[in-house]
PDB file of N, CA and C in Angstrom:
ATOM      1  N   UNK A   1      34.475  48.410  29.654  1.00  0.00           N
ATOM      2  CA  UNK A   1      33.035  48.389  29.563  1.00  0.00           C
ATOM      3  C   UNK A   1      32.493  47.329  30.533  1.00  0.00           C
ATOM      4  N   UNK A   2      31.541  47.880  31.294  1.00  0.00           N
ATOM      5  CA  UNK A   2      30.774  46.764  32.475  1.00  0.00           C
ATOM      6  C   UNK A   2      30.278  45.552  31.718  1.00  0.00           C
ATOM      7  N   UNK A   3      30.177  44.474  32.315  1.00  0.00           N
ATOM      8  CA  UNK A   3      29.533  43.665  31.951  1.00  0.00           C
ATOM      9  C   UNK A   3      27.636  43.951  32.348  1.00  0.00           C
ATOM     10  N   UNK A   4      26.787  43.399  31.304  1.00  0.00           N
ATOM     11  CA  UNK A   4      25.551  43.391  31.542  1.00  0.00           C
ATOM     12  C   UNK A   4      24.910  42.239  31.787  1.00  0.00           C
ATOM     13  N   UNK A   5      24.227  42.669  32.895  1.00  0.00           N
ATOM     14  CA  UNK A   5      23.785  41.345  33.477  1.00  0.00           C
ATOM     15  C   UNK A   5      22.186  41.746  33.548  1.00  0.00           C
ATOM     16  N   UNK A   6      21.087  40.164  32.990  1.00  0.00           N
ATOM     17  CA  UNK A   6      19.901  40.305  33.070  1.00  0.00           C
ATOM     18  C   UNK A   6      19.478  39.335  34.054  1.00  0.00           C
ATOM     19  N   UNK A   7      18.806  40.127  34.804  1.00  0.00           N
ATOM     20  CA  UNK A   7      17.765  38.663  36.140  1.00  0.00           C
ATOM     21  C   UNK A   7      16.587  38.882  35.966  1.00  0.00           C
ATOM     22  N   UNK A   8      16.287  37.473  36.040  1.00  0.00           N
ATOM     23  CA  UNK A   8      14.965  37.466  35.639  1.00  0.00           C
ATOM     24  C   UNK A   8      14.496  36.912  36.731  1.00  0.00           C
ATOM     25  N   UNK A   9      13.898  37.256  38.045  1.00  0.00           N
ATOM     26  CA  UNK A   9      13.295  36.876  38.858  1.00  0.00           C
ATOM     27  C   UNK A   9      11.934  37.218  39.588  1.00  0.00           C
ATOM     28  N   UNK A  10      10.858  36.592  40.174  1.00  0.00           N
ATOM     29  CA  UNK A  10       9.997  37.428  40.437  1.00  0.00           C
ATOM     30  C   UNK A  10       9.540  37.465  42.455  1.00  0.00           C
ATOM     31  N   UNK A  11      10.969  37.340  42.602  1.00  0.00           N
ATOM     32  CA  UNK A  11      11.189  37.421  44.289  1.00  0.00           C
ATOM     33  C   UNK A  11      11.886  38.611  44.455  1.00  0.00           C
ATOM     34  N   UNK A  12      11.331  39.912  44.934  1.00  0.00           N
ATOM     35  CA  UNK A  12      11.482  41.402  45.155  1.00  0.00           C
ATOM     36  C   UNK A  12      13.148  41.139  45.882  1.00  0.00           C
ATOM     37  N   UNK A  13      13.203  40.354  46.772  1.00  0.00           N
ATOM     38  CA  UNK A  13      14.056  40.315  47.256  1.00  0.00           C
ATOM     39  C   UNK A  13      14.908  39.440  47.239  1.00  0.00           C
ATOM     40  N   UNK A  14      14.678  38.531  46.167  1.00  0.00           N
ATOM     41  CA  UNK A  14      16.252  38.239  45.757  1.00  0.00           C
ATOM     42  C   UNK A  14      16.659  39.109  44.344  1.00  0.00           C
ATOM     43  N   UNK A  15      15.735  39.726  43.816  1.00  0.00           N
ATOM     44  CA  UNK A  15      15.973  41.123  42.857  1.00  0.00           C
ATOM     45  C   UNK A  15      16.950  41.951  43.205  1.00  0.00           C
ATOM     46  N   UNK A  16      16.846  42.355  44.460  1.00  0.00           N
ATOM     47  CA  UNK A  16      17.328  43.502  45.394  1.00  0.00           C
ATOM     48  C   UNK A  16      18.534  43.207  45.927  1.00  0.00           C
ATOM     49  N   UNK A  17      18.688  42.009  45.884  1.00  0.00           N
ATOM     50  CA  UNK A  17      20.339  41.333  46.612  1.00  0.00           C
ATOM     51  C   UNK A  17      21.139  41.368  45.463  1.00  0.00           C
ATOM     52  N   UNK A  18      20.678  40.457  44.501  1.00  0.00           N
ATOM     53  CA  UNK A  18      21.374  40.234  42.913  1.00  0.00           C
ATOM     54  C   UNK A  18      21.925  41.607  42.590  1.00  0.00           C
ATOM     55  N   UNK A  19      20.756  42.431  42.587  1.00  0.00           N
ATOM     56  CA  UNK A  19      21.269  43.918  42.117  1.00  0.00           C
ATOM     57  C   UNK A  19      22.437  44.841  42.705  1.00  0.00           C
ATOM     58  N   UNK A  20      22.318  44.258  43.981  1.00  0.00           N
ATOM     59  CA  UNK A  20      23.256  45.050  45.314  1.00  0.00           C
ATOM     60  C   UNK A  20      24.698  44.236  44.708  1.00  0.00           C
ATOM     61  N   UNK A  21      25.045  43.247  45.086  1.00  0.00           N
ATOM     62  CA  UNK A  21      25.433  42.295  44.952  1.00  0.00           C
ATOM     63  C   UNK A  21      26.979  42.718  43.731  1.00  0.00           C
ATOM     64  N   UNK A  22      25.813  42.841  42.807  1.00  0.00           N
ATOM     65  CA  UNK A  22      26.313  42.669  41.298  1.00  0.00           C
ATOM     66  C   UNK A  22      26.931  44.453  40.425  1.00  0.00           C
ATOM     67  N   UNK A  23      26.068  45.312  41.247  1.00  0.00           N
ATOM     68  CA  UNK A  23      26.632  46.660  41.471  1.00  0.00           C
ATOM     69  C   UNK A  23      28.060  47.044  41.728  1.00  0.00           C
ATOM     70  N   UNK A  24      28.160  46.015  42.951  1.00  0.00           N
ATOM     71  CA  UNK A  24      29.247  46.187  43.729  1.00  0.00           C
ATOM     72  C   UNK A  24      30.387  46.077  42.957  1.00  0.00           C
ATOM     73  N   UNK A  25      30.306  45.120  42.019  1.00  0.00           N
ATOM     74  CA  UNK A  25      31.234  44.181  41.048  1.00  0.00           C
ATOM     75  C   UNK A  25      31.318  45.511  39.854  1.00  0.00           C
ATOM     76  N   UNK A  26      30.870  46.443  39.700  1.00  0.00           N
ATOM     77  CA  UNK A  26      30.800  47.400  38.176  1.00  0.00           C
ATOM     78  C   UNK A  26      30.301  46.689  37.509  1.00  0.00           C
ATOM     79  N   UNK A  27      29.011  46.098  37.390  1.00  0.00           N
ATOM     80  CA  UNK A  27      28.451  45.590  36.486  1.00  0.00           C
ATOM     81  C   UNK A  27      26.868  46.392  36.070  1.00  0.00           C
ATOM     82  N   UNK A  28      26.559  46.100  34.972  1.00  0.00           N
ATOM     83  CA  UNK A  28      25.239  47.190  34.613  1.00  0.00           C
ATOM     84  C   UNK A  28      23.899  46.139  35.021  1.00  0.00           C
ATOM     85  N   UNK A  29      23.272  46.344  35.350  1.00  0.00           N
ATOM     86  CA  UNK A  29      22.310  45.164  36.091  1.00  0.00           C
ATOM     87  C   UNK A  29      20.831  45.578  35.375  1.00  0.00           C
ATOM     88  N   UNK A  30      20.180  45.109  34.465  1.00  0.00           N
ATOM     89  CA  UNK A  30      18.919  44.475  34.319  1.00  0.00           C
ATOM     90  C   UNK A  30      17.748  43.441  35.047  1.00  0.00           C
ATOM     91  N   UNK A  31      16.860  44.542  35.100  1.00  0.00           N
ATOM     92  CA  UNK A  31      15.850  43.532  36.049  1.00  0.00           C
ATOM     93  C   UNK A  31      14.640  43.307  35.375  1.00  0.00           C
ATOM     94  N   UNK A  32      13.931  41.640  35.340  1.00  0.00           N
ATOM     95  CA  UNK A  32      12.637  41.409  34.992  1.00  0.00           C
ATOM     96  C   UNK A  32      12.186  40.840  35.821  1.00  0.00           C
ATOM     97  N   UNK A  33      10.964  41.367  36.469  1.00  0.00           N
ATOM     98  CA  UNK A  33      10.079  40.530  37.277  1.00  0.00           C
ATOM     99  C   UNK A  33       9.278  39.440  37.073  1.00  0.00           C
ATOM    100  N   UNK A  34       9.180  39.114  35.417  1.00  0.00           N
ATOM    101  CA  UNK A  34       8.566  38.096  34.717  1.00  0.00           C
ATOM    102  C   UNK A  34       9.316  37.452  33.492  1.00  0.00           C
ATOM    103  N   UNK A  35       8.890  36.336  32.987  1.00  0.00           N
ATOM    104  CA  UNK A  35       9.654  36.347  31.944  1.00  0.00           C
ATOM    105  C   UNK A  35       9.388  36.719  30.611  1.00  0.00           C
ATOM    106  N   UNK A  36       7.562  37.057  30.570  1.00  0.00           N
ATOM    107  CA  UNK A  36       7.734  38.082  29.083  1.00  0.00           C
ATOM    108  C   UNK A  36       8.610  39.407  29.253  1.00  0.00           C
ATOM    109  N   UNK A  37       9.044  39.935  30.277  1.00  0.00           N
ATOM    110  CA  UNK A  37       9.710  41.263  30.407  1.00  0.00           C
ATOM    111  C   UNK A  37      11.258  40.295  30.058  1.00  0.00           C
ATOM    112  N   UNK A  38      11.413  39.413  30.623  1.00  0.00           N
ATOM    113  CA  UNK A  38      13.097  39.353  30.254  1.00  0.00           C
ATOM    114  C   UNK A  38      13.198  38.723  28.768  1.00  0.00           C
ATOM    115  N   UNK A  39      12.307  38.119  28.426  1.00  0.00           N
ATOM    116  CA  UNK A  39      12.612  38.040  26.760  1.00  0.00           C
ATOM    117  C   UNK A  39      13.177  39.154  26.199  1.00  0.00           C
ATOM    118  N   UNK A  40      11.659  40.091  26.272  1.00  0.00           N
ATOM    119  CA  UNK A  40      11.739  41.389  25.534  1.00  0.00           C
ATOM    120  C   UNK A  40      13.422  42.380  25.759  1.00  0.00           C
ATOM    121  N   UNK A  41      13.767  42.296  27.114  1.00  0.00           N
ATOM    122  CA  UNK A  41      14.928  42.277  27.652  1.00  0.00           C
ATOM    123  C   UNK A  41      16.135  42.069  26.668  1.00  0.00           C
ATOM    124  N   UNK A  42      16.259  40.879  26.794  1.00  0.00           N
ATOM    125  CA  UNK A  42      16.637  39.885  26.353  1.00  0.00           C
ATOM    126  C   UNK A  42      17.223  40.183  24.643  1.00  0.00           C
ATOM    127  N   UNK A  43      16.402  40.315  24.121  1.00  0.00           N
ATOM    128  CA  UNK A  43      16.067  40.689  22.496  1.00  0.00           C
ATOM    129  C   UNK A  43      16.634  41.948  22.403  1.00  0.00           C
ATOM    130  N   UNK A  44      16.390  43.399  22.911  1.00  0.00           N
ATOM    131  CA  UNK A  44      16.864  44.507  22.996  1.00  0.00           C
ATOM    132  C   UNK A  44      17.926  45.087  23.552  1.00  0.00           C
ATOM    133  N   UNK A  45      18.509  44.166  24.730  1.00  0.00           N
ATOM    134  CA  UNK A  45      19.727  44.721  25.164  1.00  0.00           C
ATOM    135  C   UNK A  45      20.746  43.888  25.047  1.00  0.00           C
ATOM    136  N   UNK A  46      20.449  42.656  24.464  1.00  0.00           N
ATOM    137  CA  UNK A  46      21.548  41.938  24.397  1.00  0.00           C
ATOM    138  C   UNK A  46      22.693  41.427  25.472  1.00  0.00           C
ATOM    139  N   UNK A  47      22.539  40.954  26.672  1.00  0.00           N
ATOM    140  CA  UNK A  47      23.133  40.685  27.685  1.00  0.00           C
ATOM    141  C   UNK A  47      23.897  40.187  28.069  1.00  0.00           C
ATOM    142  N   UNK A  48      25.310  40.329  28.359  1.00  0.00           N
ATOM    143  CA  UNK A  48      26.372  39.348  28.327  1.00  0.00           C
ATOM    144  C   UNK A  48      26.071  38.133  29.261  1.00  0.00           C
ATOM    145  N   UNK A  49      24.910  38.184  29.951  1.00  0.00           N
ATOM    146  CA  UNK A  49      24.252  37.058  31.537  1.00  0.00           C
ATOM    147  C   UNK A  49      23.067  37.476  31.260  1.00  0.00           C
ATOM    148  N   UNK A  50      22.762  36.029  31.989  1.00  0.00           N
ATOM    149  CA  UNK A  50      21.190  35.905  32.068  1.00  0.00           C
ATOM    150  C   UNK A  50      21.292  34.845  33.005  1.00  0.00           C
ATOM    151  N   UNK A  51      21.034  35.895  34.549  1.00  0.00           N
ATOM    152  CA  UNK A  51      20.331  35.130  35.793  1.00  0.00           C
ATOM    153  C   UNK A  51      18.803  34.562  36.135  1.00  0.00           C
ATOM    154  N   UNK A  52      18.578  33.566  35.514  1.00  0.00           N
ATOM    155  CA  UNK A  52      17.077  33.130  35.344  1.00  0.00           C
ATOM    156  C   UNK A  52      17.077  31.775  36.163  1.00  0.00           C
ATOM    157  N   UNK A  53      15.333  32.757  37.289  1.00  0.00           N
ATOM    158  CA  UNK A  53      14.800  32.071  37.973  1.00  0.00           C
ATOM    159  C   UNK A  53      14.076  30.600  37.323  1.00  0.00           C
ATOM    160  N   UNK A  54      14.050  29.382  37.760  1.00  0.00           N
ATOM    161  CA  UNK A  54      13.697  28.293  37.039  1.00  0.00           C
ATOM    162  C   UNK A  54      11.856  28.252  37.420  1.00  0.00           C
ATOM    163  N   UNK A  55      11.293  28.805  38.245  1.00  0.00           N
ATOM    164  CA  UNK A  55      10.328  28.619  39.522  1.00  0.00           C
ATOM    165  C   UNK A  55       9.559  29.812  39.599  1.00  0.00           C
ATOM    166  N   UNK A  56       8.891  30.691  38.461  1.00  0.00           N
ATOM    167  CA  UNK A  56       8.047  31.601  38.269  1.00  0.00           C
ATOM    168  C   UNK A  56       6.639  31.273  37.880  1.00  0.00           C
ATOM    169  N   UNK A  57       5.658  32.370  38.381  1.00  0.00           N
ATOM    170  CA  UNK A  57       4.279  31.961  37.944  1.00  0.00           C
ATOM    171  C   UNK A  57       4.238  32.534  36.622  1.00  0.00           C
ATOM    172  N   UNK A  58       2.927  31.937  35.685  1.00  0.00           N
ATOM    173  CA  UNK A  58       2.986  32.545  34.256  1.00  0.00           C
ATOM    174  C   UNK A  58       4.222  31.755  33.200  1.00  0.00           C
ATOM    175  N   UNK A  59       4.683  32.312  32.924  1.00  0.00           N
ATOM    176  CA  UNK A  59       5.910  31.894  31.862  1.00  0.00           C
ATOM    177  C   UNK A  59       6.885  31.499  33.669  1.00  0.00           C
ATOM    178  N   UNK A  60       7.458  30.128  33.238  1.00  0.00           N
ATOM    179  CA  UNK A  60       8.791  29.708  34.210  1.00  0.00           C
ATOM    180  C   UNK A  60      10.092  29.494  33.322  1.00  0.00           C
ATOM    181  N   UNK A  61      11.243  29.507  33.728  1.00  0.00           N
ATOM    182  CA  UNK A  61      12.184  29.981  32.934  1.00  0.00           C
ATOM    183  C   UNK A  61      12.475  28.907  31.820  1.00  0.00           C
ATOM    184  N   UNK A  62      11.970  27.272  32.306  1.00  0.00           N
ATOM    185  CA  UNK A  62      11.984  26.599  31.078  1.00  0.00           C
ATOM    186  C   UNK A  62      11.371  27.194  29.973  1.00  0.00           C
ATOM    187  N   UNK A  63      10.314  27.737  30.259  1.00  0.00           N
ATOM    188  CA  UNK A  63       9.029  28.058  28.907  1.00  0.00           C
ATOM    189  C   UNK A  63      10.114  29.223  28.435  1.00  0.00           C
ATOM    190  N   UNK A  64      10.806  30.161  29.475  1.00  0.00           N
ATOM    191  CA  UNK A  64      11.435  31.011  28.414  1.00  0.00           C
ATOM    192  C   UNK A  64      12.888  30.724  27.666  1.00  0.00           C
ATOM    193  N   UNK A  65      13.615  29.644  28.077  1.00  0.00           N
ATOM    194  CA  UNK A  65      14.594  29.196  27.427  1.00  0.00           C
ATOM    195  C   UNK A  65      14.143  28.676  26.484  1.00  0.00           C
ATOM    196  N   UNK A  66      13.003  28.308  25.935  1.00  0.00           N
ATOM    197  CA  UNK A  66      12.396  27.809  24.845  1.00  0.00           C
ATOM    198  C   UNK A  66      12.066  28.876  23.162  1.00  0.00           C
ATOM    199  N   UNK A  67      11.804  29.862  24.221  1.00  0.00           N
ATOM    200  CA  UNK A  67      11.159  31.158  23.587  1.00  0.00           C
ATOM    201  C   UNK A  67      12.511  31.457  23.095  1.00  0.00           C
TER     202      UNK A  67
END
């Protein structure tokens, strides 16, 4: 079974690398562009990783390691 991996980033293109990247490896890849989406994420898929950006507008990943 792949490992699942969640990123939580809101740079299109380091989204797009992570994902490439991490594909490559057989891994199942989750993407949030914010961090109310990777909570919710987070909560529902249960993720063996969680690649979280520290440096987002809105919620930044401290506020969501909190959550």
């Amino acid at each position: 079974m792949p490992l699942k991996i969640l990123t939580i980033e809101d740079d299109q293109a380091i989204t797009t690398f992570l994902n490439l990247l991490l594909t490559i490896y057989e891994m199942q890849v989750l993407v949030a562009n914010d961090g109310a989406t990777g909570i919710q994420l987070a909560r529902t898929e249960s993720p063996d990783l969680i690649l979280l950006d520290l440096m987002m507008p809105g919620m930044d990943g401290f506020e969501f390691l909190r959550d």
